[in-house]
PDB file of N, CA and C in Angstrom:
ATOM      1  N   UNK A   1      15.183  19.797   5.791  1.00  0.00           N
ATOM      2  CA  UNK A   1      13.898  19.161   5.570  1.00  0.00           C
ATOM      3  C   UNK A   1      13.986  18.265   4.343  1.00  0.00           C
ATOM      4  N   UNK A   2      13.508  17.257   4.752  1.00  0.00           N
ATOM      5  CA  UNK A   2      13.446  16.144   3.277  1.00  0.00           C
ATOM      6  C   UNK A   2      12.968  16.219   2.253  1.00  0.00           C
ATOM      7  N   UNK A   3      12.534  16.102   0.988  1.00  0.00           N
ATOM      8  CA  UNK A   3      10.997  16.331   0.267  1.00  0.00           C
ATOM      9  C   UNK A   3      11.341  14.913  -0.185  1.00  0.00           C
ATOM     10  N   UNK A   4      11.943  13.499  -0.039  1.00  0.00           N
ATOM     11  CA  UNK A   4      11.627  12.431  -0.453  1.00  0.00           C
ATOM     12  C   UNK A   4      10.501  11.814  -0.401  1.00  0.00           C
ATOM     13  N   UNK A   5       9.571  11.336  -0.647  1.00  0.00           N
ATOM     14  CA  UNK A   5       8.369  10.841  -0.198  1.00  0.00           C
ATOM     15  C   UNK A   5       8.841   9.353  -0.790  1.00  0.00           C
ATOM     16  N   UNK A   6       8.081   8.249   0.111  1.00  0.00           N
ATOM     17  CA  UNK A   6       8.236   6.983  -0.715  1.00  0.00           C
ATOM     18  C   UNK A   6       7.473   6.868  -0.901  1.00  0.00           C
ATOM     19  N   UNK A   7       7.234   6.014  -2.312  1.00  0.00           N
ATOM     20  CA  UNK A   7       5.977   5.254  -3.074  1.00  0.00           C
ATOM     21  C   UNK A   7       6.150   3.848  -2.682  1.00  0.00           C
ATOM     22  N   UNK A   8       4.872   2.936  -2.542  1.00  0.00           N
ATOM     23  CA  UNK A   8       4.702   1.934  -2.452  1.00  0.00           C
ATOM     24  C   UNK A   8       3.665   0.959  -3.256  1.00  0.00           C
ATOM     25  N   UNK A   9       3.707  -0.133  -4.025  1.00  0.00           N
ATOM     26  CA  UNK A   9       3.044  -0.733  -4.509  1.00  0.00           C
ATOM     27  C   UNK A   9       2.402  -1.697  -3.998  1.00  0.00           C
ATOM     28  N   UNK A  10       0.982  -2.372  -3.862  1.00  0.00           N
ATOM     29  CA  UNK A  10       1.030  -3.575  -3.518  1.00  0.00           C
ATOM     30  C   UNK A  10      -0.678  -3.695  -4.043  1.00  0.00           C
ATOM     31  N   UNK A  11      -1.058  -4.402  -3.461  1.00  0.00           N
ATOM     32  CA  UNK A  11      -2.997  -4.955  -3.762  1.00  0.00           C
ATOM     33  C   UNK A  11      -3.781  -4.501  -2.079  1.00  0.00           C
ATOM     34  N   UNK A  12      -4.720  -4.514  -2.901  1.00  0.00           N
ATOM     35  CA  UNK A  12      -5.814  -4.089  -2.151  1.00  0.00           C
ATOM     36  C   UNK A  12      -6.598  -4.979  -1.625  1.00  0.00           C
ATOM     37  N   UNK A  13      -6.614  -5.211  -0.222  1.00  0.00           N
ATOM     38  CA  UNK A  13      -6.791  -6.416   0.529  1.00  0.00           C
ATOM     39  C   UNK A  13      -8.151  -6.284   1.293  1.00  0.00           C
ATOM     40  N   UNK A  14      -8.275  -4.822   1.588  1.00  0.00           N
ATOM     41  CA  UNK A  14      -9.648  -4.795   2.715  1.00  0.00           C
ATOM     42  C   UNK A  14     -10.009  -3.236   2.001  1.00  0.00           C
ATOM     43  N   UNK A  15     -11.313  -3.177   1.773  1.00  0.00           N
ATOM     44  CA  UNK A  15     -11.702  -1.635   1.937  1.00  0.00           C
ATOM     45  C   UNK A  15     -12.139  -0.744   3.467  1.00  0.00           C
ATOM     46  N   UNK A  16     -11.220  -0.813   4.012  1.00  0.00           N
ATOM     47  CA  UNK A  16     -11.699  -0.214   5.659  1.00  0.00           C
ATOM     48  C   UNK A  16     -11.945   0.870   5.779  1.00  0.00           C
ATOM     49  N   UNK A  17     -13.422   1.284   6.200  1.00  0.00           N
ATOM     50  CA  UNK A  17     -13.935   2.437   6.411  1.00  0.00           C
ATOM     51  C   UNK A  17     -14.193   3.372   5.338  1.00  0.00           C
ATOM     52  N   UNK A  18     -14.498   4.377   6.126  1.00  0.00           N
ATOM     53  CA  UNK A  18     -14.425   5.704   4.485  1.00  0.00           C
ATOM     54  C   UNK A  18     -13.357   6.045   4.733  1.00  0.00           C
ATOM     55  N   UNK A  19     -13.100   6.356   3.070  1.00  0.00           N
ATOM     56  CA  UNK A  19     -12.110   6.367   2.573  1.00  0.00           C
ATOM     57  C   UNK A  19     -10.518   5.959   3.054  1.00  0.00           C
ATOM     58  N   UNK A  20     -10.687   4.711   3.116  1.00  0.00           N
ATOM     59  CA  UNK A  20      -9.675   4.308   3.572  1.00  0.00           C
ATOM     60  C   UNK A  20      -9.450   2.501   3.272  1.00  0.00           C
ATOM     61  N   UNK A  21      -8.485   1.754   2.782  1.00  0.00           N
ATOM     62  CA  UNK A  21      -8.506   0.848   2.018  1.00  0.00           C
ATOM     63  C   UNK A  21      -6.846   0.188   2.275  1.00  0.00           C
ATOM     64  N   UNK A  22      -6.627  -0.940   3.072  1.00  0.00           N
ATOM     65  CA  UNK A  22      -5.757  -2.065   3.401  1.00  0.00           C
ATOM     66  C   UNK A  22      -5.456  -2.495   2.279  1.00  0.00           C
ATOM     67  N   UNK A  23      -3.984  -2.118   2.195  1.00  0.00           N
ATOM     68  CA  UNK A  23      -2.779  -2.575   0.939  1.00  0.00           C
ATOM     69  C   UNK A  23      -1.701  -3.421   1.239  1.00  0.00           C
ATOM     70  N   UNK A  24      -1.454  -4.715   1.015  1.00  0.00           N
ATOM     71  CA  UNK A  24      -0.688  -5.529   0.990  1.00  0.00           C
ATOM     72  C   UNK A  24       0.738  -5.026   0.058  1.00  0.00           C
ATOM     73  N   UNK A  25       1.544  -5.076   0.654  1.00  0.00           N
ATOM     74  CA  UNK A  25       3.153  -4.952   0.151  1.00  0.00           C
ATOM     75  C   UNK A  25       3.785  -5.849   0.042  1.00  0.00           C
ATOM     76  N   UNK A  26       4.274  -6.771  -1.098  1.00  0.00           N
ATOM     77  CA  UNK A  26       5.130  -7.778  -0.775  1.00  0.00           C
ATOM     78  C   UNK A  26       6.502  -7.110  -1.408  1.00  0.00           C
ATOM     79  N   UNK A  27       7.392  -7.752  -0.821  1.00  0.00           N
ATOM     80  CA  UNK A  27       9.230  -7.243  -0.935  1.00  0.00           C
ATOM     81  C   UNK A  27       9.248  -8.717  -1.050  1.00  0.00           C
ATOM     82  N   UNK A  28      10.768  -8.760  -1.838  1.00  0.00           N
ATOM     83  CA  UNK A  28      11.637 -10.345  -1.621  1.00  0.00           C
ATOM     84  C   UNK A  28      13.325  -9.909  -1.075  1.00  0.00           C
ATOM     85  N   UNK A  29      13.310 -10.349  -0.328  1.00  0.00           N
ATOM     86  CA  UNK A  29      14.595 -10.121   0.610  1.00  0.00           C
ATOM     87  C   UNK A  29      15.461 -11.298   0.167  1.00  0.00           C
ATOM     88  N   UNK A  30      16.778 -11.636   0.490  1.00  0.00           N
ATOM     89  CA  UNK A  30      17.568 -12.337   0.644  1.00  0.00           C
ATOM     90  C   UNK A  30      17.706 -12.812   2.199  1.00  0.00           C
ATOM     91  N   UNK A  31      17.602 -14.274   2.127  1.00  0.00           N
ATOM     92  CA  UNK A  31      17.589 -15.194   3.767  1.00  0.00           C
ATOM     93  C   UNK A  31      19.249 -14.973   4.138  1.00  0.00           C
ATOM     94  N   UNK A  32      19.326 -14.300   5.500  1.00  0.00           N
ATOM     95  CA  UNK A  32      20.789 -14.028   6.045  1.00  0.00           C
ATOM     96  C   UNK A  32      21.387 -15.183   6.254  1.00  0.00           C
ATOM     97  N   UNK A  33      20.528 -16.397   6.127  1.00  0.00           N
ATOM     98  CA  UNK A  33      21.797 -17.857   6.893  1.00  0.00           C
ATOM     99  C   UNK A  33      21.321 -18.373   5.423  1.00  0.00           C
ATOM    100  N   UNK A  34      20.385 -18.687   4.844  1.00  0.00           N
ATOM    101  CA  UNK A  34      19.984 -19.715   3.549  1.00  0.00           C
ATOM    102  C   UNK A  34      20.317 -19.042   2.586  1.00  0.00           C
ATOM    103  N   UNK A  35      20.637 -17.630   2.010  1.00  0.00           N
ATOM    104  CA  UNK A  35      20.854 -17.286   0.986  1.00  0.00           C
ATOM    105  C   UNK A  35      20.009 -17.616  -0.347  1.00  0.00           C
ATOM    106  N   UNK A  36      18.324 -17.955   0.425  1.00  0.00           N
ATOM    107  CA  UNK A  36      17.299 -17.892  -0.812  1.00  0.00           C
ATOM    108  C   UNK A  36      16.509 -16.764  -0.604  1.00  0.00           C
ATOM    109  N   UNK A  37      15.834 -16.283  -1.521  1.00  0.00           N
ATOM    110  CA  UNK A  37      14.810 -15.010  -1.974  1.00  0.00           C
ATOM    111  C   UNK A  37      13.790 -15.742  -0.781  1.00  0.00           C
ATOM    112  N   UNK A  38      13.951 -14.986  -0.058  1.00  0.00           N
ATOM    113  CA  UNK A  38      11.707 -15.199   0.513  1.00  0.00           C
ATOM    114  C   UNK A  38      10.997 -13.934   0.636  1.00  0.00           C
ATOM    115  N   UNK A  39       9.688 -14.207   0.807  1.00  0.00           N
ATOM    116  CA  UNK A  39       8.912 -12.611   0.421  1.00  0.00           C
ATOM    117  C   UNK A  39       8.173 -12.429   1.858  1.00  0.00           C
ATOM    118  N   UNK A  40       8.679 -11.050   2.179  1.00  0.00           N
ATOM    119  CA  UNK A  40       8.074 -10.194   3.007  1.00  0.00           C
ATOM    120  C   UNK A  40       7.040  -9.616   3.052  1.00  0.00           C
ATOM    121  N   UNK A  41       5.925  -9.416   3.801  1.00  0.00           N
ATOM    122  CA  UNK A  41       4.433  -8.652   3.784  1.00  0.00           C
ATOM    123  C   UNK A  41       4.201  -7.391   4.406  1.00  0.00           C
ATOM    124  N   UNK A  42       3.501  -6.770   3.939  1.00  0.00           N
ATOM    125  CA  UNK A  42       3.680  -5.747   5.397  1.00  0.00           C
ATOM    126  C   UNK A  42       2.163  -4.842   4.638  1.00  0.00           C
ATOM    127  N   UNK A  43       1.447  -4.848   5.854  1.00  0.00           N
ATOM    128  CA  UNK A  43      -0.479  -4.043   5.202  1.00  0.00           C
ATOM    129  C   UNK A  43       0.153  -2.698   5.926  1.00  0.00           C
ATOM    130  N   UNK A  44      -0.489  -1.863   4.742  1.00  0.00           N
ATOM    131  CA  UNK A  44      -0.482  -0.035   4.928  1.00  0.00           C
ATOM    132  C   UNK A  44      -1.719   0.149   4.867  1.00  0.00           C
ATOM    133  N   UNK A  45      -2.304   1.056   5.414  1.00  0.00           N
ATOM    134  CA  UNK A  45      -3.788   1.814   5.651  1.00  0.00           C
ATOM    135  C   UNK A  45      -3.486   3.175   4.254  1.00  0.00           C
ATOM    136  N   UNK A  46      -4.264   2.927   3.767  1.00  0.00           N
ATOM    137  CA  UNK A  46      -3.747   3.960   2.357  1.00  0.00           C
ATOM    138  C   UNK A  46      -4.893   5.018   2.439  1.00  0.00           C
ATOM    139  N   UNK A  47      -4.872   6.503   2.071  1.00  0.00           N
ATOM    140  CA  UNK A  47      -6.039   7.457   1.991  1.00  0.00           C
ATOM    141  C   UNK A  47      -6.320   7.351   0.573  1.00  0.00           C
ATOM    142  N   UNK A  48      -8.137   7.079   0.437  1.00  0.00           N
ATOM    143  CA  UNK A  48      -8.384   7.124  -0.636  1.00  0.00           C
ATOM    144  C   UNK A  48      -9.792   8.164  -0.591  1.00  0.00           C
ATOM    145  N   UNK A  49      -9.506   8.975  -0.752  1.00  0.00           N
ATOM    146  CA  UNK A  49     -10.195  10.671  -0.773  1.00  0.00           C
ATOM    147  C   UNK A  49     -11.173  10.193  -1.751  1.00  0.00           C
ATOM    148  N   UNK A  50     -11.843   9.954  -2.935  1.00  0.00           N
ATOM    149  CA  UNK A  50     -12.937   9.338  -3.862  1.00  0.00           C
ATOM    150  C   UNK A  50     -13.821   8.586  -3.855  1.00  0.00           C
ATOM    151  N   UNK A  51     -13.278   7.215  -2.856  1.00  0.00           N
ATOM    152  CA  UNK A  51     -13.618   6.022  -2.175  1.00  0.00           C
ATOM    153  C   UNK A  51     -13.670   5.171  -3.719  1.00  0.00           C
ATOM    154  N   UNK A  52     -12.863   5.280  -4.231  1.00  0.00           N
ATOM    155  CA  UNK A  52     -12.905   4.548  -5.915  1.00  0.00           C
ATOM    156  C   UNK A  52     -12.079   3.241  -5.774  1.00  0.00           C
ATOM    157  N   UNK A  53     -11.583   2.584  -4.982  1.00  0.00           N
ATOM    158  CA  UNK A  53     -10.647   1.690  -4.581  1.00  0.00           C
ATOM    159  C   UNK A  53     -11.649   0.433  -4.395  1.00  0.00           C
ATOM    160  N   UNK A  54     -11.054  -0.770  -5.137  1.00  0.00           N
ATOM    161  CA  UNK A  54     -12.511  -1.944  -4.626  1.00  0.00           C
ATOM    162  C   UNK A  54     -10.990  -2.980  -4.452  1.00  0.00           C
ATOM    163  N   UNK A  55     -11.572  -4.423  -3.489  1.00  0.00           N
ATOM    164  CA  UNK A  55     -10.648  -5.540  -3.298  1.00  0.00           C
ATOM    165  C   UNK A  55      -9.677  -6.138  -4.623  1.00  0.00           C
ATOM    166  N   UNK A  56      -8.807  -6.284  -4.584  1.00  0.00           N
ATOM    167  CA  UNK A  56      -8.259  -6.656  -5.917  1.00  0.00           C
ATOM    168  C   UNK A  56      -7.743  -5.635  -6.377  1.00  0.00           C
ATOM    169  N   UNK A  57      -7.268  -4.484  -6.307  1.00  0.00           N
ATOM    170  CA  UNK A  57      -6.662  -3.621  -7.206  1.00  0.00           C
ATOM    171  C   UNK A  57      -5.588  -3.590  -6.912  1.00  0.00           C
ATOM    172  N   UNK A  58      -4.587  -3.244  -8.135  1.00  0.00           N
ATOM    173  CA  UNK A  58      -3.679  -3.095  -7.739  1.00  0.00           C
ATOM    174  C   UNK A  58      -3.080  -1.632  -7.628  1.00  0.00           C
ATOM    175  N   UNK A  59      -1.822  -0.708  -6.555  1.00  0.00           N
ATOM    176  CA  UNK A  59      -2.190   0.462  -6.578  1.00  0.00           C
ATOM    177  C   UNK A  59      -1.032   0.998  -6.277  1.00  0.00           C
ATOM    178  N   UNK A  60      -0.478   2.082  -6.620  1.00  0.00           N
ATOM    179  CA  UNK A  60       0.925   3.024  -6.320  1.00  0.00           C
ATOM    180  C   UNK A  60      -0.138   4.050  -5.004  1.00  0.00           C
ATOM    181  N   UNK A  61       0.846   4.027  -3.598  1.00  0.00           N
ATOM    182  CA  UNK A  61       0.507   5.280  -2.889  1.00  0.00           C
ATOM    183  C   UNK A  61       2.018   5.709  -2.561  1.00  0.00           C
ATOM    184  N   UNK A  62       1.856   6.967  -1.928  1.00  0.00           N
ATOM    185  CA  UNK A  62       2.953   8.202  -1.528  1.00  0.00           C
ATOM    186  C   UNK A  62       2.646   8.747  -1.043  1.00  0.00           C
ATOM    187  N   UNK A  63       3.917   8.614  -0.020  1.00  0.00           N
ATOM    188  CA  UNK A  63       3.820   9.091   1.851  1.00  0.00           C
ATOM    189  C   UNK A  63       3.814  10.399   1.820  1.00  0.00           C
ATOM    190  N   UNK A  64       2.702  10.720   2.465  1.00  0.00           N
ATOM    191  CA  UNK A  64       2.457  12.240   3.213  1.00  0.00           C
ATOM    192  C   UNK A  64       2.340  12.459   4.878  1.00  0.00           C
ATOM    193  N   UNK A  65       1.777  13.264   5.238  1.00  0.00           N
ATOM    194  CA  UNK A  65       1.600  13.855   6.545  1.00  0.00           C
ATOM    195  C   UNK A  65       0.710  12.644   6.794  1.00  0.00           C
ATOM    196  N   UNK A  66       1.004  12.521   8.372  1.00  0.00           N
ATOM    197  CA  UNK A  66       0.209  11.634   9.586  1.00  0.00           C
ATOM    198  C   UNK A  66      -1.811  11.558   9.457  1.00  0.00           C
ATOM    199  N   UNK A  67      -1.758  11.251   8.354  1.00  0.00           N
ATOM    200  CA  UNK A  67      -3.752  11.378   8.654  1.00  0.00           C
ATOM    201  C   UNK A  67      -4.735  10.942   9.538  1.00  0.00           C
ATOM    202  N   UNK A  68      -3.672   9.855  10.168  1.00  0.00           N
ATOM    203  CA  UNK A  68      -4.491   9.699  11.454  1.00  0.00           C
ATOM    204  C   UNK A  68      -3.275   8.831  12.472  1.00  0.00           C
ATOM    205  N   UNK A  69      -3.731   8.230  13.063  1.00  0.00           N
ATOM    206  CA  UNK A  69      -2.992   7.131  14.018  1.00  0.00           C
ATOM    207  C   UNK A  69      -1.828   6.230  13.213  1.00  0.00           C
ATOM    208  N   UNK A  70      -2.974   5.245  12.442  1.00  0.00           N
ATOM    209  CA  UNK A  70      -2.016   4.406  11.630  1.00  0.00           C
ATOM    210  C   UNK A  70      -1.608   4.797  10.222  1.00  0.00           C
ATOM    211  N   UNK A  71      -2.506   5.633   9.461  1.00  0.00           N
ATOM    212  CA  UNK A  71      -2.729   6.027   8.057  1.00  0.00           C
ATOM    213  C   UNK A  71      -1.677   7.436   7.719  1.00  0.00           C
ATOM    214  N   UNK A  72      -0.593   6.789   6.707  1.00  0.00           N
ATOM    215  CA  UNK A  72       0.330   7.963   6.587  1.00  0.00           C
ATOM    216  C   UNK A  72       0.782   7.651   5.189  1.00  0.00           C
ATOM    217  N   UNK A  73      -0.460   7.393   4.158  1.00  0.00           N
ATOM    218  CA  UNK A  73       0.137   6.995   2.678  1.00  0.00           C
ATOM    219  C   UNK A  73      -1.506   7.457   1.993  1.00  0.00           C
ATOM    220  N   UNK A  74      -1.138   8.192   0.903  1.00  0.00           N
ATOM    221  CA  UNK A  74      -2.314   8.883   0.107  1.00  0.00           C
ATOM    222  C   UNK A  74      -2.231   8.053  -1.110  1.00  0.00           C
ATOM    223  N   UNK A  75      -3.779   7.749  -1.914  1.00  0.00           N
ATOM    224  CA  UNK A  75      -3.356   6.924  -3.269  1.00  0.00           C
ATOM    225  C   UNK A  75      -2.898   8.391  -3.872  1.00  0.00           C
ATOM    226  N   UNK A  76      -1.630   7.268  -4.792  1.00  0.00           N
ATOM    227  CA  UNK A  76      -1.670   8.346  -6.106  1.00  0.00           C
ATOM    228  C   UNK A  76      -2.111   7.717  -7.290  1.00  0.00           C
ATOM    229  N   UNK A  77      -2.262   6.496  -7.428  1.00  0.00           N
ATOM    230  CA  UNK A  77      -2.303   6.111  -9.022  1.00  0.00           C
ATOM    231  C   UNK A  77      -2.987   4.434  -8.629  1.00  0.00           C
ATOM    232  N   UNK A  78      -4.188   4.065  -9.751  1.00  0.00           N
ATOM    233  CA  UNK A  78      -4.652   2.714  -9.787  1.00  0.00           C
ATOM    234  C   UNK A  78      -3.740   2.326 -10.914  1.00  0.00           C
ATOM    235  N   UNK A  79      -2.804   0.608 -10.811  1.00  0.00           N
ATOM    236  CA  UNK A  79      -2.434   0.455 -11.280  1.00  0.00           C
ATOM    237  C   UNK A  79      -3.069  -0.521 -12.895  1.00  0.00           C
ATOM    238  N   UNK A  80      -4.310  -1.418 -11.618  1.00  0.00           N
ATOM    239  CA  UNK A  80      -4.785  -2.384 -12.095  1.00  0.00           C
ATOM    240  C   UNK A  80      -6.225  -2.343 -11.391  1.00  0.00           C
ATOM    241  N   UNK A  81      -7.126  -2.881 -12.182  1.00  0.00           N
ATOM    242  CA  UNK A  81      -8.167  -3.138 -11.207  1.00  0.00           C
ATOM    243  C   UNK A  81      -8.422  -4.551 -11.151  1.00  0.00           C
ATOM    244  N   UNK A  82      -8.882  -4.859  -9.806  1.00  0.00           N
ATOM    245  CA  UNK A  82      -9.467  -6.496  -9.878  1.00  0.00           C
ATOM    246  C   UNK A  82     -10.472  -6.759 -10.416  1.00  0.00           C
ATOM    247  N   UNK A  83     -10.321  -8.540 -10.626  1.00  0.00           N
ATOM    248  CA  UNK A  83     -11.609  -8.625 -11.075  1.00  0.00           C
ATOM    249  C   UNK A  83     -12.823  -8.611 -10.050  1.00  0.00           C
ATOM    250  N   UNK A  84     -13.934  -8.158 -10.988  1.00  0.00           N
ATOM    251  CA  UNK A  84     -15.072  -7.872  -9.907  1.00  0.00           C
ATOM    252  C   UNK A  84     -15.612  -9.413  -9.895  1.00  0.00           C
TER     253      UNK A  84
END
């Protein structure tokens, strides 16, 4: 059995539903034929148990158990908040 969990960083793009809040991930990869940096996206459905999460934040979550369909990342930590 594993106990790795990954953490992920990114901003807070949509507040969807209760408790639950659309996080943008950007990565920068290396291009396999151009050999320049370009940046990758990818939205996670994050659990936010408080509902304390507003658009603009920025936020550390870590993967747990299946909470629903798409949602398989719990906040752990606000990094930043946006501006209101």
């Amino acid at each position: 059995m594993s106990t790795h969990k990954r953490e992920i960083q990114g901003v807070v793009v949509k507040v969807s539903g209760d408790k639950t809040a659309s996080v943008l991930v950007t990565r920068s990869v290396l291009h396999p034929k151009y050999h320049k940096t370009v940046k990758r996206f990818k939205k996670y459905l994050v659990h936010d148990e408080k509902n304390e999460l507003a658009e603009g934040d920025t936020v550390i979550a870590i993967e747990c158990r299946p909470l629903s369909k798409t949602k398989s990342f719990r906040l752990k930590t606000i990094v930043a908040t946006g501006v209101k």
